[in-house]
N, C-alpha and C. Protein backbone atom coordinates (compact mmCIF):
# COMPACT_ATOMS: atom_id res chain seq x y z
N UNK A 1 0.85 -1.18 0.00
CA UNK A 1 0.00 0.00 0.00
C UNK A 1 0.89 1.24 0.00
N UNK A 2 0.02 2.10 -0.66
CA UNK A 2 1.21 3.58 -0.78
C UNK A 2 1.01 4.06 0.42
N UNK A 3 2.45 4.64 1.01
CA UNK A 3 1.98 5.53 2.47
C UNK A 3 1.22 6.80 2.64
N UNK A 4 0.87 6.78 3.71
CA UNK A 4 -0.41 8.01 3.99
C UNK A 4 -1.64 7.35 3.31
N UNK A 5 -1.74 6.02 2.79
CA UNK A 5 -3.14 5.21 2.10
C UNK A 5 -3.98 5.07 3.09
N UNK A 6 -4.61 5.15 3.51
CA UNK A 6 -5.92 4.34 4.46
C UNK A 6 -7.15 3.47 3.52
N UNK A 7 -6.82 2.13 4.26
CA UNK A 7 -8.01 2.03 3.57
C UNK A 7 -9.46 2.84 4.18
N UNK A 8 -10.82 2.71 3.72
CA UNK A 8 -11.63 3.38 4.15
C UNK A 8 -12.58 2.85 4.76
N UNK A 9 -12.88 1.05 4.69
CA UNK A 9 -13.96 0.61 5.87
C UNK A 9 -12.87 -0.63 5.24
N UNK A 10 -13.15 -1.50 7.06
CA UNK A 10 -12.65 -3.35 6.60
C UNK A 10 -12.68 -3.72 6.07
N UNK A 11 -12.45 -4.57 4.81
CA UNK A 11 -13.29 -5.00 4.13
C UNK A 11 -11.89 -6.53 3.21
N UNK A 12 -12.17 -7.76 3.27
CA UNK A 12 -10.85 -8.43 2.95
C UNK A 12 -10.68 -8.43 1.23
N UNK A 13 -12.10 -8.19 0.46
CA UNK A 13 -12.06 -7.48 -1.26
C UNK A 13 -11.35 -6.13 -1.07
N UNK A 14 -11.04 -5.57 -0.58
CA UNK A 14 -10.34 -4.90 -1.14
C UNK A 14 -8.67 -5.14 -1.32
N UNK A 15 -8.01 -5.24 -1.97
CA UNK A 15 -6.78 -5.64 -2.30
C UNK A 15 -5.69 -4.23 -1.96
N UNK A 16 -4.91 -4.34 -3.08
CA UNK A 16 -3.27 -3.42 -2.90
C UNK A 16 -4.50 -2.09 -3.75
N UNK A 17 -3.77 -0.93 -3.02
CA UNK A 17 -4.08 0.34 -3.68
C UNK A 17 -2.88 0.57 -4.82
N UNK A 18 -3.61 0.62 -5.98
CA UNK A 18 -3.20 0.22 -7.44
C UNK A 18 -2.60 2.01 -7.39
N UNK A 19 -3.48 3.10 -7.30
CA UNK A 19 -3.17 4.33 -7.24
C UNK A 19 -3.60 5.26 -6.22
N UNK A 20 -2.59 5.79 -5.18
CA UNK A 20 -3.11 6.31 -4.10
C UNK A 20 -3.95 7.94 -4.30
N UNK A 21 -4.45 7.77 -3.48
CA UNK A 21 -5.50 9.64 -3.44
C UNK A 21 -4.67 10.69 -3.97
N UNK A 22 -3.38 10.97 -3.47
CA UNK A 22 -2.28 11.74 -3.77
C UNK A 22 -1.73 11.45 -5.25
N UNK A 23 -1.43 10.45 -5.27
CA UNK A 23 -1.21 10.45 -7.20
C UNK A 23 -2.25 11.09 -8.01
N UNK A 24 -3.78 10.41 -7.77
CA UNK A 24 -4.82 10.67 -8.49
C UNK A 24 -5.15 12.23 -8.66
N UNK A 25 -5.04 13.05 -7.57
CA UNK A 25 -5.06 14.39 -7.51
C UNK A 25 -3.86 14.93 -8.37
N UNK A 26 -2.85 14.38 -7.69
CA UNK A 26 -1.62 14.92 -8.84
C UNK A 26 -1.83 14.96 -10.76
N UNK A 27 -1.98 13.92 -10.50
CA UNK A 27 -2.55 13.46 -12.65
C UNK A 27 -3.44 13.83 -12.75
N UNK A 28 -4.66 14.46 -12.12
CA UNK A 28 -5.99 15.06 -12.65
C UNK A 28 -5.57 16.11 -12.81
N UNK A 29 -4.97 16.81 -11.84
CA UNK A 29 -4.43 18.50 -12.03
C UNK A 29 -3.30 18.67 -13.21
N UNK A 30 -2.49 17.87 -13.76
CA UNK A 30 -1.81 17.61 -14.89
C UNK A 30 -2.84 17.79 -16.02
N UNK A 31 -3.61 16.51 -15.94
CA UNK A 31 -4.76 16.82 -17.11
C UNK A 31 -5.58 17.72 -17.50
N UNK A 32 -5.74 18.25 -16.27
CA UNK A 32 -6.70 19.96 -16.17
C UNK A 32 -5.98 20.84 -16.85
N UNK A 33 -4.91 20.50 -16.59
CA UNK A 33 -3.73 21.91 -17.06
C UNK A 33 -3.63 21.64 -18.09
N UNK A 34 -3.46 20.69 -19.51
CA UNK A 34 -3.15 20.12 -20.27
C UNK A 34 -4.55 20.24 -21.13
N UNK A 35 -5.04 19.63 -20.94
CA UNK A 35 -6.80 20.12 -21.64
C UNK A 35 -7.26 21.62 -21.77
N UNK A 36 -6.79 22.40 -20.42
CA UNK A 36 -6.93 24.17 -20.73
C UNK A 36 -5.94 24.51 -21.70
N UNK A 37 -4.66 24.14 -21.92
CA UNK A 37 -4.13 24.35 -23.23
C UNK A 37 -4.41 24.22 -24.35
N UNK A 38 -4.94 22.52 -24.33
CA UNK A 38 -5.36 22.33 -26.07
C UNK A 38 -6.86 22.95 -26.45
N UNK A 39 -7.56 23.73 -25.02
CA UNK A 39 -8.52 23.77 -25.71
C UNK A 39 -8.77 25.68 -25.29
N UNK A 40 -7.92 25.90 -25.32
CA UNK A 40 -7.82 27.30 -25.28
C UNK A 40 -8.38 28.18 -26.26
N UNK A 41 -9.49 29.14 -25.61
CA UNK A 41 -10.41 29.74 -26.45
C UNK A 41 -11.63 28.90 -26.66
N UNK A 42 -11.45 28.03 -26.45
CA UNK A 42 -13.17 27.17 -26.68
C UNK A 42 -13.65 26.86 -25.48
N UNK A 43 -15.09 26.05 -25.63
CA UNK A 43 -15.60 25.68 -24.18
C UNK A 43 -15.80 24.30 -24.43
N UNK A 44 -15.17 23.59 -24.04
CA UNK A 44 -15.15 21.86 -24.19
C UNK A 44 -16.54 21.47 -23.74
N UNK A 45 -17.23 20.36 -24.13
CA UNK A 45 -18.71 20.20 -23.62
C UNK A 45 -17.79 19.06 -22.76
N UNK A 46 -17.64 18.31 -21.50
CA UNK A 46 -17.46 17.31 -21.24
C UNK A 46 -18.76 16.05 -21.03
N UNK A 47 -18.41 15.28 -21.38
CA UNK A 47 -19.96 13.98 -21.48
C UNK A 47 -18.97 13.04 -20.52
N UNK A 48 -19.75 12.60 -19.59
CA UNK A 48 -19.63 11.44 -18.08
C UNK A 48 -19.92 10.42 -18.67
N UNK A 49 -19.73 9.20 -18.25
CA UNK A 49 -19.61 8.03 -18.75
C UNK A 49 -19.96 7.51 -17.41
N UNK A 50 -21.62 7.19 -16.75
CA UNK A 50 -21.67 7.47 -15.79
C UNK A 50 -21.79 5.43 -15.36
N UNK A 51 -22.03 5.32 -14.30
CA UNK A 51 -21.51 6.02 -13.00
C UNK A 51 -20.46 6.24 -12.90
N UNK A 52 -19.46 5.00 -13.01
CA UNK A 52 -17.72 5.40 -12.73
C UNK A 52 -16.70 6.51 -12.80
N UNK A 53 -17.35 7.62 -14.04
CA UNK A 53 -16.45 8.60 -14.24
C UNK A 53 -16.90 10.02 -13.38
N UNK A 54 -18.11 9.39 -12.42
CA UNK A 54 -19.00 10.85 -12.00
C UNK A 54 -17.63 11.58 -11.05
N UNK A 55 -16.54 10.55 -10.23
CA UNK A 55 -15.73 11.25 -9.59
C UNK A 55 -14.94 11.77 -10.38
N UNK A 56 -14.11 11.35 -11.00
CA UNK A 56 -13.35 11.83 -12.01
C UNK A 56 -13.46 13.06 -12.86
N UNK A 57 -14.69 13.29 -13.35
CA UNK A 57 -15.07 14.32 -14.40
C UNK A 57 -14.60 15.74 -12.99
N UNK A 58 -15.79 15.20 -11.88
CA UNK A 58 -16.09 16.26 -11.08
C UNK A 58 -14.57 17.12 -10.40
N UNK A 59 -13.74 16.03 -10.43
CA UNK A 59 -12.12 16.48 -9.84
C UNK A 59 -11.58 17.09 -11.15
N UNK A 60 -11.70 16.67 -12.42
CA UNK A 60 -10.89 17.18 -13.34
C UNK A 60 -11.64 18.83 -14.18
N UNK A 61 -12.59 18.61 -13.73
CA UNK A 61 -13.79 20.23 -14.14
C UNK A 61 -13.11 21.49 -13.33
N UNK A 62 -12.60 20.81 -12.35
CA UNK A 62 -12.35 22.04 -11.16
C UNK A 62 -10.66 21.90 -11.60
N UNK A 63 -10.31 21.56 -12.33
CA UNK A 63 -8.82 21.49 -12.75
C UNK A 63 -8.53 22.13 -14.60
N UNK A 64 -9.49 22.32 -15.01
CA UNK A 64 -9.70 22.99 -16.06
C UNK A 64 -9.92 24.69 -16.32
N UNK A 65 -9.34 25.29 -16.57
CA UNK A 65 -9.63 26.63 -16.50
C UNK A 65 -9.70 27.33 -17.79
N UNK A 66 -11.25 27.00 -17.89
CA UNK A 66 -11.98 27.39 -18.62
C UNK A 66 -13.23 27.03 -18.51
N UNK A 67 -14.46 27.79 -19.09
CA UNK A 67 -15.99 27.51 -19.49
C UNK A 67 -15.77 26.07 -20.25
N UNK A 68 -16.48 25.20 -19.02
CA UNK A 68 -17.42 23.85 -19.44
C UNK A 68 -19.06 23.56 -19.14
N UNK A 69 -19.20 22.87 -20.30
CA UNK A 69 -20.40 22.38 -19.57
C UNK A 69 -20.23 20.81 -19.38
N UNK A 70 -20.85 20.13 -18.96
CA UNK A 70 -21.59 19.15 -18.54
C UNK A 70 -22.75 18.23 -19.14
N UNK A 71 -22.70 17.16 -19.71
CA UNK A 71 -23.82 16.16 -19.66
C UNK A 71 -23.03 14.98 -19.50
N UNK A 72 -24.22 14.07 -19.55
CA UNK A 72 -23.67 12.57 -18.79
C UNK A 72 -24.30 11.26 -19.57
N UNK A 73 -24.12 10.20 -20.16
CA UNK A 73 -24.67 9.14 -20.40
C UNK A 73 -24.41 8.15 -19.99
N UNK A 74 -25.05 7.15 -19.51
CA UNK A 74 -24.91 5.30 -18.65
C UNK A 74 -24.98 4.86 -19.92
N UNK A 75 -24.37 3.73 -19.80
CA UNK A 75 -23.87 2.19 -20.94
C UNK A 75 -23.79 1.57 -19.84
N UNK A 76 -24.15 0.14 -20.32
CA UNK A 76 -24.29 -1.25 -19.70
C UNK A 76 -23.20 -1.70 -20.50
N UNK A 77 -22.15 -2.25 -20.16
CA UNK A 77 -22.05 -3.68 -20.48
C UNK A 77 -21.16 -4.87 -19.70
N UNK A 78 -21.65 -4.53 -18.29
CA UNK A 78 -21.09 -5.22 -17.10
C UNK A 78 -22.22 -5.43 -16.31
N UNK A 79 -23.10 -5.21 -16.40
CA UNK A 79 -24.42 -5.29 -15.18
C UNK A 79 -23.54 -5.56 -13.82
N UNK A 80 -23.66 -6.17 -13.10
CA UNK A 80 -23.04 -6.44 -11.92
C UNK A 80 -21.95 -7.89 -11.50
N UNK A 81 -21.32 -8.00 -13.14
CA UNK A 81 -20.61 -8.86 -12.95
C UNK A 81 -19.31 -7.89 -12.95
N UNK A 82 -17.86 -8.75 -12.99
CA UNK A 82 -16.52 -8.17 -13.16
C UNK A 82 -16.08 -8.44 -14.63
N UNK A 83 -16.76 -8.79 -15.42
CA UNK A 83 -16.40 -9.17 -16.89
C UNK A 83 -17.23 -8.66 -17.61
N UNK A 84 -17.38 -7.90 -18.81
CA UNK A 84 -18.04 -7.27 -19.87
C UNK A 84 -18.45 -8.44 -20.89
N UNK A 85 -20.05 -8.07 -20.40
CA UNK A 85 -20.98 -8.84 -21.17
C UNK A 85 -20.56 -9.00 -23.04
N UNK A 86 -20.33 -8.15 -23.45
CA UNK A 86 -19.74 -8.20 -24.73
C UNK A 86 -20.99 -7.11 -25.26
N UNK A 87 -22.15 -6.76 -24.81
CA UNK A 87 -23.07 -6.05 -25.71
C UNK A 87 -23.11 -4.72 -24.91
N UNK A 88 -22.96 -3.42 -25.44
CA UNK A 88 -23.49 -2.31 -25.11
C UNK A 88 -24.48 -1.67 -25.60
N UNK A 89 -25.19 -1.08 -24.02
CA UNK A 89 -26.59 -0.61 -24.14
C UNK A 89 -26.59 0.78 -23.74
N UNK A 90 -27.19 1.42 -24.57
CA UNK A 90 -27.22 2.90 -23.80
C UNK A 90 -28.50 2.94 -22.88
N UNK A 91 -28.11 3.83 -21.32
CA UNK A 91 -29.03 3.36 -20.40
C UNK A 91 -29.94 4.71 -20.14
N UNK A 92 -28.74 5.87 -20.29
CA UNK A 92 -29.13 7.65 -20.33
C UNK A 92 -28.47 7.92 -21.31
N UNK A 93 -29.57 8.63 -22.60
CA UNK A 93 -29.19 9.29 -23.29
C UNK A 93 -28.41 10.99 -22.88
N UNK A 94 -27.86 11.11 -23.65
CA UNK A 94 -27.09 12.86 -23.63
C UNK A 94 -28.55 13.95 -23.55
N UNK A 95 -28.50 15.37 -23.18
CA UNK A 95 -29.72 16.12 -23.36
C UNK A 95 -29.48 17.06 -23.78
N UNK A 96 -27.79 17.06 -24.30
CA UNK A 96 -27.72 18.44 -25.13
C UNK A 96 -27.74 18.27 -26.49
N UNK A 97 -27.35 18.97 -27.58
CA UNK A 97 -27.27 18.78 -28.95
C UNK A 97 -25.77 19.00 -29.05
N UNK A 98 -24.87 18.04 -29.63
CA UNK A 98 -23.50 18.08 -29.97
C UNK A 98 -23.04 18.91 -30.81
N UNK A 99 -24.04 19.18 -32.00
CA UNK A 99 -23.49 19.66 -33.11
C UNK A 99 -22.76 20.77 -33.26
N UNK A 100 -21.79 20.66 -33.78
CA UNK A 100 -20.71 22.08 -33.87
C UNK A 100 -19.81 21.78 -32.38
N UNK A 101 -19.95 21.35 -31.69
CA UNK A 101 -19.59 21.34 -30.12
C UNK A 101 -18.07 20.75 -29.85
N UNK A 102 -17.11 20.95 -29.13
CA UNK A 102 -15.71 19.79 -28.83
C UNK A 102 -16.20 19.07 -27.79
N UNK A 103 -16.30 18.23 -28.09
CA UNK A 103 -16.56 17.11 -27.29
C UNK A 103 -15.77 16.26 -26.40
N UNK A 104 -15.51 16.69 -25.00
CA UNK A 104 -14.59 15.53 -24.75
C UNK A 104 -14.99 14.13 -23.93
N UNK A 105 -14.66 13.26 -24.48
CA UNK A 105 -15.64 11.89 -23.91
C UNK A 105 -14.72 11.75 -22.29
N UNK A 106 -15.41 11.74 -21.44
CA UNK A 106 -15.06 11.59 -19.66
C UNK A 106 -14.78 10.02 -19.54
N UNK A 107 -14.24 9.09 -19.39
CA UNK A 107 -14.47 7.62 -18.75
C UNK A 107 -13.61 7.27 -17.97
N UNK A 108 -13.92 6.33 -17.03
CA UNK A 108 -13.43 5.81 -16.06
C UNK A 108 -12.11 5.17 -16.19
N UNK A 109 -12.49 3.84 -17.06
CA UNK A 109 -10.92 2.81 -17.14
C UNK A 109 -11.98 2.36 -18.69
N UNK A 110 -10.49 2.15 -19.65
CA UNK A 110 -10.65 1.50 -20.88
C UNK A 110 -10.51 -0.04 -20.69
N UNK A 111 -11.20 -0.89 -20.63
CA UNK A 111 -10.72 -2.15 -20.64
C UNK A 111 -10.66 -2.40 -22.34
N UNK A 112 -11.60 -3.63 -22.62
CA UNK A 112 -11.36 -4.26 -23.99
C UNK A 112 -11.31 -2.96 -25.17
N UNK A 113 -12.08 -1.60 -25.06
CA UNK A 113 -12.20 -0.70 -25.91
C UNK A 113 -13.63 -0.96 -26.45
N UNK A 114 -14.26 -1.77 -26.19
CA UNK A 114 -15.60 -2.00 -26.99
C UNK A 114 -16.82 -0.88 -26.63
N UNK A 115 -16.44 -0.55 -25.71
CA UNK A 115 -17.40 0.24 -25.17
C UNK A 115 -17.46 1.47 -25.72
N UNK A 116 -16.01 1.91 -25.23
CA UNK A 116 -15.57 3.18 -26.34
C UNK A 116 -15.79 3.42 -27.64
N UNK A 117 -15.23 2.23 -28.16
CA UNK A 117 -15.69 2.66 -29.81
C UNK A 117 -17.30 2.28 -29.65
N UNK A 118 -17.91 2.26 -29.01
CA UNK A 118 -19.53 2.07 -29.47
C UNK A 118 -19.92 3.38 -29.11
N UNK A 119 -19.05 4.12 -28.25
CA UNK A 119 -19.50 5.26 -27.89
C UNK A 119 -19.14 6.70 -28.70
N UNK A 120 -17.87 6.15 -29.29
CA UNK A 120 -17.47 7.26 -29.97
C UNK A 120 -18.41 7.01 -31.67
N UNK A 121 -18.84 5.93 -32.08
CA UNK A 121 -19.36 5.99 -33.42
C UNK A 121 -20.43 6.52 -32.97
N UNK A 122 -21.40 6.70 -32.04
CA UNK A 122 -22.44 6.88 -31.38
C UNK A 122 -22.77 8.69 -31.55
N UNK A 123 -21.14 9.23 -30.61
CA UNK A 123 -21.21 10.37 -30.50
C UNK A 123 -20.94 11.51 -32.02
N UNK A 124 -19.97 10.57 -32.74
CA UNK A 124 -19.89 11.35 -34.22
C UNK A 124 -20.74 11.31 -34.76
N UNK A 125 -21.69 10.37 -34.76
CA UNK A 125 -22.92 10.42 -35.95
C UNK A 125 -23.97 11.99 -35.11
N UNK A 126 -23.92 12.46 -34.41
CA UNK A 126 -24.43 13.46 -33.87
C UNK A 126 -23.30 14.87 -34.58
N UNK A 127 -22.57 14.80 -35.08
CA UNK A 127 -22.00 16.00 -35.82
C UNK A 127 -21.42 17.20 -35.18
N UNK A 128 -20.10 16.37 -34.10
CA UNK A 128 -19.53 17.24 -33.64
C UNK A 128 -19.12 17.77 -34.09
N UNK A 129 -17.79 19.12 -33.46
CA UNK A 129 -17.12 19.37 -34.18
C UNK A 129 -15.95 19.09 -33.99
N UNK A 130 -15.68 18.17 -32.67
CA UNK A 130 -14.16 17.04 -32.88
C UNK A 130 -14.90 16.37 -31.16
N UNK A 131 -14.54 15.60 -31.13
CA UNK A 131 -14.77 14.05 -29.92
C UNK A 131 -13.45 13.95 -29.81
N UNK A 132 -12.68 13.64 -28.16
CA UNK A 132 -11.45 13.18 -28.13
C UNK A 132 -12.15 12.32 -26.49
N UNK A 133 -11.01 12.09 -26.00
CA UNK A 133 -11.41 10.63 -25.48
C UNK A 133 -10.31 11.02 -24.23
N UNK A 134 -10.69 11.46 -23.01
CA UNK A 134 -10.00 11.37 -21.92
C UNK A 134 -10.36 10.12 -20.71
N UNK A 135 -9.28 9.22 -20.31
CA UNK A 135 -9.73 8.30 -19.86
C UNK A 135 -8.71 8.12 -18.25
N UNK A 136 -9.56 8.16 -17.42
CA UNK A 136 -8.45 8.42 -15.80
C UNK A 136 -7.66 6.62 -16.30
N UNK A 137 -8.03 5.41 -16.54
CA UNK A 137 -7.36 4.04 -16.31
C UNK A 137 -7.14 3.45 -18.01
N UNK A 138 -6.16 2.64 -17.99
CA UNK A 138 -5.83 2.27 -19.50
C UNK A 138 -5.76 0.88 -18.83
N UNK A 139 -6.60 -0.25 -18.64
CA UNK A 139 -5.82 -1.57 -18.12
C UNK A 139 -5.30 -2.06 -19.70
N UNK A 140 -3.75 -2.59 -19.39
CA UNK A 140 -3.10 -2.55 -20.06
C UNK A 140 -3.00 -4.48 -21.05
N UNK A 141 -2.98 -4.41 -21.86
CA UNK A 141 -3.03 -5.52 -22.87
C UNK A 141 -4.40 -5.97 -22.99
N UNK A 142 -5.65 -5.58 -23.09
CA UNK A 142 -6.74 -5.77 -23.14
C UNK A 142 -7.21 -5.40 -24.38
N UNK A 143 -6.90 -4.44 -24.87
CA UNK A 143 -7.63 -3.84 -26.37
C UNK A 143 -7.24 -4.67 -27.50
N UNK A 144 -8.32 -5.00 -28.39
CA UNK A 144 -7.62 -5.73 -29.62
C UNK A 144 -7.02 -4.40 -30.53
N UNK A 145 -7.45 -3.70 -30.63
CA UNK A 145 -7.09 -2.45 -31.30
C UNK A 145 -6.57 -0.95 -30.49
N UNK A 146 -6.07 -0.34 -30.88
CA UNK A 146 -5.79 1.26 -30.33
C UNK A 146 -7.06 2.24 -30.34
N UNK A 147 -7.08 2.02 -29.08
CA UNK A 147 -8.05 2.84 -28.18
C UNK A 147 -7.97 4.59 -28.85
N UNK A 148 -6.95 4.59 -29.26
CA UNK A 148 -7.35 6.45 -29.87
C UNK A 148 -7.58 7.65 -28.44
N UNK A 149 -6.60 7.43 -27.40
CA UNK A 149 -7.21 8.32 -26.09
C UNK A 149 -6.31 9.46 -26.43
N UNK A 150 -6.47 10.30 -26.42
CA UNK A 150 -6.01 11.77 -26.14
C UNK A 150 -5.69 11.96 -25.15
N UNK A 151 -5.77 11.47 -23.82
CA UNK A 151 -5.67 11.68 -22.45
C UNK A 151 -6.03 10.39 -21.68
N UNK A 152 -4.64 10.33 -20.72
CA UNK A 152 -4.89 8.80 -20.41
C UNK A 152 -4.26 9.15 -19.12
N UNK A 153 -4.90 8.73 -17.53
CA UNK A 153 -4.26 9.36 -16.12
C UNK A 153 -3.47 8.40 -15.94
N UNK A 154 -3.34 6.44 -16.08
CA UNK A 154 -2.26 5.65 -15.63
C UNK A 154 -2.79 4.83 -16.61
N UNK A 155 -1.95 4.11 -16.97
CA UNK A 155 -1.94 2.73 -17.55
C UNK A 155 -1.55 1.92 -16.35
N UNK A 156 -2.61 1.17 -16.25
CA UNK A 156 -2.30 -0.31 -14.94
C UNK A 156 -2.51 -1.73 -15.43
N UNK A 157 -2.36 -2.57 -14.18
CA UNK A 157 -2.05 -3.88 -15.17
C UNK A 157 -3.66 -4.53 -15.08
N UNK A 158 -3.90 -5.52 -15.98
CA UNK A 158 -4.89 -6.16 -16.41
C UNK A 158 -6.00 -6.96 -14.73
N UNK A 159 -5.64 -6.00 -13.70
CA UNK A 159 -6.68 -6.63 -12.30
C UNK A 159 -7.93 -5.81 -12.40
N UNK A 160 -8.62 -6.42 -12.10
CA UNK A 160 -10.08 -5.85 -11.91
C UNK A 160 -9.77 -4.80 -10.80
N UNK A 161 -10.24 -3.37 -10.60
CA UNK A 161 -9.99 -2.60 -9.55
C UNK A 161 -11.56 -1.69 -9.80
N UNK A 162 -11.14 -1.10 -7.84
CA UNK A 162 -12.08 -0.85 -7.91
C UNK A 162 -11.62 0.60 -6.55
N UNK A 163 -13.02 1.42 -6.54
CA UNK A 163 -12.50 2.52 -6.09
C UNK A 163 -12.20 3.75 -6.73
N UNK A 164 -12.95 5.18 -6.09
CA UNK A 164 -12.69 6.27 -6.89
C UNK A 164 -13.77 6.25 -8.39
N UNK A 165 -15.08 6.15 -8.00
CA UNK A 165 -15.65 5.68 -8.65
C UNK A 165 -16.25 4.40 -9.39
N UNK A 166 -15.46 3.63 -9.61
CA UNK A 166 -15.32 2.25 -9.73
C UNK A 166 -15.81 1.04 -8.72
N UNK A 167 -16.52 0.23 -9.75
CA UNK A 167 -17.53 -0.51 -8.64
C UNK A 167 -17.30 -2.04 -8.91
N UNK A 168 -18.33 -2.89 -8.03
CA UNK A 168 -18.41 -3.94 -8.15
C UNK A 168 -19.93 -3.84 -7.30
N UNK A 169 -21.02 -4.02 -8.87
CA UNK A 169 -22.25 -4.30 -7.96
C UNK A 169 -22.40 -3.17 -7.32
N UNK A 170 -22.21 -2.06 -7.38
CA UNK A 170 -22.74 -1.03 -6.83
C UNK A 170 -21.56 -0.53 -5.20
N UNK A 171 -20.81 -1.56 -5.50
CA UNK A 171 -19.76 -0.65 -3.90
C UNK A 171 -18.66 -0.71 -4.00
N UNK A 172 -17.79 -0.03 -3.39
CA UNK A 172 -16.67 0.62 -3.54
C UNK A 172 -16.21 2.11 -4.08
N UNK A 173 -17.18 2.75 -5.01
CA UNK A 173 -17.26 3.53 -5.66
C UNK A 173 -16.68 5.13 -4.48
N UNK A 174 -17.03 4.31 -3.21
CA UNK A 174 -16.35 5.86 -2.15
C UNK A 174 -15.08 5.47 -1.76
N UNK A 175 -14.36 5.03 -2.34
CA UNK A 175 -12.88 4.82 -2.05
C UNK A 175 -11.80 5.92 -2.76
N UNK A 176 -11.16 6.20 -1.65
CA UNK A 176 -10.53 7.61 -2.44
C UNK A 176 -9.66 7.18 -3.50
N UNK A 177 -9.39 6.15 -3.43
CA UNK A 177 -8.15 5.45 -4.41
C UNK A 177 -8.24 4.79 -5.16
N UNK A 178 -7.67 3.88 -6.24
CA UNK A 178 -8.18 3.21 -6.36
C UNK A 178 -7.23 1.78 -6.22
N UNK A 179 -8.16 0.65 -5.90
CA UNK A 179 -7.46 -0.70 -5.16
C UNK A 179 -7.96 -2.00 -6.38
N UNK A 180 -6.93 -2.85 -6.52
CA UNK A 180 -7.36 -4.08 -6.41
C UNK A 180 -8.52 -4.85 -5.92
N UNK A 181 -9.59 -5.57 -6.94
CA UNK A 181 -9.71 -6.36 -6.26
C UNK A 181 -10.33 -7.64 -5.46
N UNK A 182 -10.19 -8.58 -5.01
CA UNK A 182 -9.84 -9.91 -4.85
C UNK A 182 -11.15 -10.90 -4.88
N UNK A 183 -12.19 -10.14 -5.00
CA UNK A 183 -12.95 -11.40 -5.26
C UNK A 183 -13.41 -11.89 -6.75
N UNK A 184 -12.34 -11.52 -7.74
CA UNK A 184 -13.23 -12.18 -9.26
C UNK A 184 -11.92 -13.52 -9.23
């Protein structure tokens, strides 16, 4: 465990903290700074990739300096297992209109990429005026193809984690960090 880590309730699923609170703050404020550059003079729309990315977006908005807005859409394709069903469903549509707009897609962790690209053919056929793809987790050797991220907070290794949004079945998601972990 990284020092100054706590875990946050008992619990023997939770495993090694993969990235401590202090890193995560560190690389969001990197990315904030880094996104107000490339998008200097515009107002990025950011879209949530919800639930998992609701922490993430909300830490990296306040690390951006500049006019954003906000919307959010749910995809299924884990229901409450640790493995991706293979089919994505959109669960909340978007409520703004894209068109003309920079779009930057918010998500949690890229696993296989399937999700993503269902999301990004999804979001171009709406007629942005560019989609890029910021993603806080890259688990690493999973994609059959190149994910295309513009912004990526860690590449980690291929464990199920959880924390800092990130769930299993609906818990863990209040963990400041994010951990390993041990029951798949």
């Amino acid at each position: 465990m990284d020092e100054g880590t706590r875990h946050l309730f008992d619990d023997p699923l939770i495993g090694d903290v993969i990235v401590s609170e202090a890193r995560l703050k560190a690389r969001i404020s990197e990315l904030g700074a880094q996104i107000t550059a490339d998008y200097a003079g515009r107002a990025p729309l950011l879209v949530g990739v919800l639930k998992g990315a609701f922490m993430f977006m909300a830490d990296l908005a306040r690390e951006i300096a500049l006019p954003v807005e906000f919307d959010f859409m749910a995809v299924s394709s884990y229901g409450s297992a640790t493995k991706s069903s293979g089919v994505v469903r959109i669960v909340k549509d978007l409520d703004l209109d894209l068109s003309g707009r920079d779009v930057l897609l918010v998500e949690d962790i890229i696993d296989s990429g399937l999700t993503l690209a269902y999301l990004r053919k999804n979001l171009l056929a709406r007629h942005p005026a560019s989609v890029e793809v910021c993603a806080l987790l890259l688990r690493e050797g999973l994609q059959k193809h190149d994910p295309d991220l513009r912004y990526v907070g860690f590449s980690i290794p291929p464990d199920f984690v959880i924390g800092y949004g990130l769930d299993v079945a609906e818990r863990y998601r209040n963990l400041p960090y994010i951990a390993s972990y041990k029951g798949t």
